[in-house]
Protein backbone atom coordinates (compact mmCIF):
# COMPACT_ATOMS: atom_id res chain seq x y z
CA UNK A 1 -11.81 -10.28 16.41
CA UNK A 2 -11.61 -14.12 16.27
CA UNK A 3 -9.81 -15.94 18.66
CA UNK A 4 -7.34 -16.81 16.48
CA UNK A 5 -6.02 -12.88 15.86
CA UNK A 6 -2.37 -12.92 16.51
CA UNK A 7 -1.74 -9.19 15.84
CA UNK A 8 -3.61 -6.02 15.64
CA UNK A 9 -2.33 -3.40 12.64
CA UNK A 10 -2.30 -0.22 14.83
CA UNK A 11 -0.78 1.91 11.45
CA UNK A 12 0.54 1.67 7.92
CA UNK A 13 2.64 4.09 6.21
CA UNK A 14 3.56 3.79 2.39
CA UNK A 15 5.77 5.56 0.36
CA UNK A 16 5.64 6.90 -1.96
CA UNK A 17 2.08 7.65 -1.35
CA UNK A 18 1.66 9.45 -4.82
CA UNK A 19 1.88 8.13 -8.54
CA UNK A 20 5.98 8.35 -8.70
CA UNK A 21 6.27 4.52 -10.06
CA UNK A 22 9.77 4.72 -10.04
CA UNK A 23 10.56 5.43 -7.02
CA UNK A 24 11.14 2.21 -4.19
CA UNK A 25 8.09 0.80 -2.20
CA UNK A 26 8.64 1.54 1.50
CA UNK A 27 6.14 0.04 3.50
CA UNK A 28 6.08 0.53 7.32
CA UNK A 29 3.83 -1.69 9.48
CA UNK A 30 3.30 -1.32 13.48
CA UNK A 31 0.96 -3.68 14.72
CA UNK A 32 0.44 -5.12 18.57
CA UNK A 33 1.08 -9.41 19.49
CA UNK A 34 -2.04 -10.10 20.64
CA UNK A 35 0.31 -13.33 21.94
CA UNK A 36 3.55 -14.24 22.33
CA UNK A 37 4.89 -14.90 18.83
CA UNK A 38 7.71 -16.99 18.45
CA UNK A 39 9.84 -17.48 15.50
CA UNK A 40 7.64 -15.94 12.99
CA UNK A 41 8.41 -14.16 9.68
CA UNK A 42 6.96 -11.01 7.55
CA UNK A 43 7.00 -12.20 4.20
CA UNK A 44 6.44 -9.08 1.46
CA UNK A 45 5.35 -9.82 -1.65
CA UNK A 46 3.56 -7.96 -5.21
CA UNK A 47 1.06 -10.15 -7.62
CA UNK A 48 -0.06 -8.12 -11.07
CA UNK A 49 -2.81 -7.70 -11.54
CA UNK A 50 -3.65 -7.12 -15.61
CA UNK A 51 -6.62 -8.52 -16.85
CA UNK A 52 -5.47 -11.12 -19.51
CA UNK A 53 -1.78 -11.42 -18.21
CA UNK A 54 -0.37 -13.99 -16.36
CA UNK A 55 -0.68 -13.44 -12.19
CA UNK A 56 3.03 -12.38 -11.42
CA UNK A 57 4.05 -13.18 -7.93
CA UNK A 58 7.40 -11.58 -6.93
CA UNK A 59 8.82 -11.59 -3.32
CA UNK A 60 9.92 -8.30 -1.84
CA UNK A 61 11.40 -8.94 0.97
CA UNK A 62 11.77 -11.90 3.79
CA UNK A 63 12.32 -10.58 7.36
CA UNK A 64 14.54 -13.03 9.67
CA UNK A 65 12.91 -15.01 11.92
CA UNK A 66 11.97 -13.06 15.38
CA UNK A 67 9.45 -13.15 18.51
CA UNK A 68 6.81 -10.79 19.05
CA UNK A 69 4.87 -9.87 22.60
CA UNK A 70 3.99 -6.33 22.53
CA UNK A 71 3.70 -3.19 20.35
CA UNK A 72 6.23 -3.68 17.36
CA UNK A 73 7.19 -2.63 13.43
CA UNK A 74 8.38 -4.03 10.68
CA UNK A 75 9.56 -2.15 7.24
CA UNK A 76 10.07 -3.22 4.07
CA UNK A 77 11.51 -1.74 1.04
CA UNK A 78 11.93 -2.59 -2.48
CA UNK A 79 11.60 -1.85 -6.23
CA UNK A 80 9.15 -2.77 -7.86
CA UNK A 81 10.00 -2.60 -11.98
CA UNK A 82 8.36 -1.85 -15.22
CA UNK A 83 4.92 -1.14 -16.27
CA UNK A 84 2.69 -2.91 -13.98
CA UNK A 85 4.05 -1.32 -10.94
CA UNK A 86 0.61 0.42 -10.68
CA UNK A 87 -1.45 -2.86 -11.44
CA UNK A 88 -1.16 -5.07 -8.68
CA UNK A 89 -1.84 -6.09 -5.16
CA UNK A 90 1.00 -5.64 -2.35
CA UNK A 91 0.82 -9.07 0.12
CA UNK A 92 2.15 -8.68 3.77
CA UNK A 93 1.96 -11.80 5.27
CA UNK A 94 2.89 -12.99 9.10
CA UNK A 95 4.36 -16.77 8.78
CA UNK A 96 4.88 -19.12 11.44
CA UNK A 97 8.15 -21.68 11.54
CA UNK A 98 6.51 -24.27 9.77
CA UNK A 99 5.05 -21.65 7.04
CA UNK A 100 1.51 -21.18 7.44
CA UNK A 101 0.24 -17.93 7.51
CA UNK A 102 -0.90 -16.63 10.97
CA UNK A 103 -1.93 -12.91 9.33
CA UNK A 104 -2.01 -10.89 5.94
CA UNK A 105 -2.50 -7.64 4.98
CA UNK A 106 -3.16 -7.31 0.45
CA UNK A 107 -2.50 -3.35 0.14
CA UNK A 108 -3.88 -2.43 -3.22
């Protein structure tokens, strides 16, 4: 772990967890502050991934801003539509206040 490891990913769940496209992504992250977090933000988001189409990048879901010290969880669910929903790379990324990422997670 480098010194700079704000969080530890103790578990992921994901649903659905089979090869129904159509249903919503529900993604369910519980992870342990290494450090006091402050003001930081789980930003979800998909990028296709089709070899000769343009990289789509759509954002999921933004959680409000909170502070983290201890064993914690954060969800997210959304749809994610038409026929690349099985192509693609799911980004969970931990932002600080002024943006830059402080952790990510790319679920394939």
């Amino acid at each position: 772990m480098s010194a700079n490891t704000c969080v530890a990913v103790t578990q992921i769940n994901i649903d659905p967890n089979d090869c129904d496209f159509g249903a919503p992504l529900v993604l369910h992250i519980t992870f342990d502050a290494l450090r006091p977090l402050q003001n930081v933000q789980w930003c979800f988001s998909y990028t296709r991934d089709i070899v000769g189409a343009p990289d789509d990048v759509v954002e999921l879901h933004r959680t409000a801003p909170a502070d983290y010290a201890s064993a914690s969880h954060v969800a997210c669910s959304a749809q994610i539509v038409g026929d690349a929903a099985n192509c693609g790379v799911v980004r969970c990324a931990l932002h600080d206040a002024a943006g830059a990422e402080l952790h990510r997670l790319d679920l394939v």
